[in-house]
Protein backbone atom coordinates (compact mmCIF):
# COMPACT_ATOMS: atom_id res chain seq x y z
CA UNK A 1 -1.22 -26.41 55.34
CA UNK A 2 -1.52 -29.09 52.91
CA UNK A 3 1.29 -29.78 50.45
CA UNK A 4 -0.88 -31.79 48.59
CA UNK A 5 -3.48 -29.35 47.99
CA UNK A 6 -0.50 -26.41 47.32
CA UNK A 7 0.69 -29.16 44.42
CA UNK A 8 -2.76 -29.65 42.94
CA UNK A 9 -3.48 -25.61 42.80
CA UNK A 10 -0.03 -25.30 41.04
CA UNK A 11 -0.52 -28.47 38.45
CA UNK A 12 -4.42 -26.73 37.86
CA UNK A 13 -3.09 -23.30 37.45
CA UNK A 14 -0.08 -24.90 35.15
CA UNK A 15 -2.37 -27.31 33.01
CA UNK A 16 -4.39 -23.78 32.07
CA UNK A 17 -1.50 -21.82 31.10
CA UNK A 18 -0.49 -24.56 28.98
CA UNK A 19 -4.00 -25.02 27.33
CA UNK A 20 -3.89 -21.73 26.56
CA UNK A 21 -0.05 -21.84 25.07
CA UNK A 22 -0.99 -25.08 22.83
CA UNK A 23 -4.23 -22.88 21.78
CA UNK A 24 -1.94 -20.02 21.08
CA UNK A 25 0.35 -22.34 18.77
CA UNK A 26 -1.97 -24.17 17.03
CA UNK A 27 -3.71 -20.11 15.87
CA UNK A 28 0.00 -19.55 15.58
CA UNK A 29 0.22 -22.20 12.44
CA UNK A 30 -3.07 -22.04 11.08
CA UNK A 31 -2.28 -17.78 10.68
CA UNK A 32 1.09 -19.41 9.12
CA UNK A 33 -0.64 -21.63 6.41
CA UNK A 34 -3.41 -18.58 5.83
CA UNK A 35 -0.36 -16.48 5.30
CA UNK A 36 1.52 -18.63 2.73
CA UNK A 37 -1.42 -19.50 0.46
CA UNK A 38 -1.97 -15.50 0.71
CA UNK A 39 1.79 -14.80 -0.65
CA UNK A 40 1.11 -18.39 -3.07
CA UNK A 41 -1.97 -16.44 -4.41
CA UNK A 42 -0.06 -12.99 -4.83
CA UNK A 43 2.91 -14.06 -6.78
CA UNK A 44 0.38 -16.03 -8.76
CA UNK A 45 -1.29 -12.80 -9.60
CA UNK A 46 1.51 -10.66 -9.85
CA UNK A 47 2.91 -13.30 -12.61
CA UNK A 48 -0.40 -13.10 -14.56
CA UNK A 49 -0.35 -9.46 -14.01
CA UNK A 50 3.39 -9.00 -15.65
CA UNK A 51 2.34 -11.07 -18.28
CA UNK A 52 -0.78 -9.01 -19.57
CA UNK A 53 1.25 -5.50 -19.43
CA UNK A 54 1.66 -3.67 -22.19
CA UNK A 55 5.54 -2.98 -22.68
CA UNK A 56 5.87 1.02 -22.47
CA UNK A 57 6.60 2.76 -25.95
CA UNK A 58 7.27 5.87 -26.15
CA UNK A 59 5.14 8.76 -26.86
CA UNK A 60 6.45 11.09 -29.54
CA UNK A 61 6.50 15.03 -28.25
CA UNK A 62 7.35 17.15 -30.76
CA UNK A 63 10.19 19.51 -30.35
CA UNK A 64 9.40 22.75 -31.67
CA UNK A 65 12.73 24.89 -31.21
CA UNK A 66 14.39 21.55 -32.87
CA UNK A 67 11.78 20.83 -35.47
CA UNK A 68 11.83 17.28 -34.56
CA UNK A 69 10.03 14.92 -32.88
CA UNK A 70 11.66 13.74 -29.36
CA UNK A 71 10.67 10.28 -27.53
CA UNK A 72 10.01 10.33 -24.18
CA UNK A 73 8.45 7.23 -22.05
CA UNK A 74 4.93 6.76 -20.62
CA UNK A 75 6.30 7.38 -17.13
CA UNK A 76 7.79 10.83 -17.84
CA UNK A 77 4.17 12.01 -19.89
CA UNK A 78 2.62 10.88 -16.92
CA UNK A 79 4.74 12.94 -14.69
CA UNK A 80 4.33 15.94 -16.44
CA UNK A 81 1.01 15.49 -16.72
CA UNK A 82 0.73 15.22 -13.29
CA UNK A 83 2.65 18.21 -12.29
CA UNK A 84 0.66 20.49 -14.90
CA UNK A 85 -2.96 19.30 -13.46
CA UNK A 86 -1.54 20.17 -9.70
CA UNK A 87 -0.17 23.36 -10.82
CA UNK A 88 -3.58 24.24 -12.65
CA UNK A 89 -5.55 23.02 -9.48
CA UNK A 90 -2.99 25.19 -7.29
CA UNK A 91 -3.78 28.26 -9.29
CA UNK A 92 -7.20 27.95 -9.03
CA UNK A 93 -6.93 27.42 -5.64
CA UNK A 94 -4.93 30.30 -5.10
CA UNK A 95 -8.10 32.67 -7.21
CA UNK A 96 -10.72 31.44 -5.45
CA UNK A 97 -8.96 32.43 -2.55
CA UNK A 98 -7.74 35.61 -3.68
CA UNK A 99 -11.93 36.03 -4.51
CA UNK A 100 -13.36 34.64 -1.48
CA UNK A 101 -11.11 36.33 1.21
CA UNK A 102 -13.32 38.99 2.94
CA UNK A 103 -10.01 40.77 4.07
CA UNK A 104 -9.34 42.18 0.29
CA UNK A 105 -11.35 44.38 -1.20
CA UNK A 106 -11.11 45.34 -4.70
């Protein structure tokens, strides 16, 4: 056997793998730079985002067993107005069902 052609097999096969680790790096850093000016462009938005919020006021409720008016934030309306449309949608979920099963018969 030749050692020569053993060496040139080994430097071929070796030149390859290193092609493809150089081609690996160089996707490596461009996915880098794509990433950065991704995260640049977020915070830009975010910034410009913060700045055209409204600030929160409260909504007045109005109290009726105090016979006052109570403040409450945006978030907490929006809560409850979340939990009362599920509940609703729950409900009628629950009739139609009650309606539709074939098993009850009223």
């Amino acid at each position: 056997m030749r050692y020569d052609a053993v060496n040139a097999t080994f430097l071929s096969a070796f030149l390859k793998e290193r092609r493809k680790v150089e081609e690996r790096e160089a996707t490596i850093t461009k996915l880098q730079k794509q990433i950065e000016a991704l995260t640049a462009g977020l915070q830009k938005v975010s910034a410009q985002l913060e700045m055209s919020k409204p600030a929160l006021q409260p909504s007045p409720i109005i109290n009726k067993a105090a016979g006052r008016s109570t403040r409450i934030s945006h978030r907490a309306v929006t809560f409850i107005a979340r939990r009362l449309f599920v509940a609703l949608v729950r409900r009628r979920l629950q009739a139609e069902w009650i309606v539709d099963c074939p098993l009850i018969c009223v």
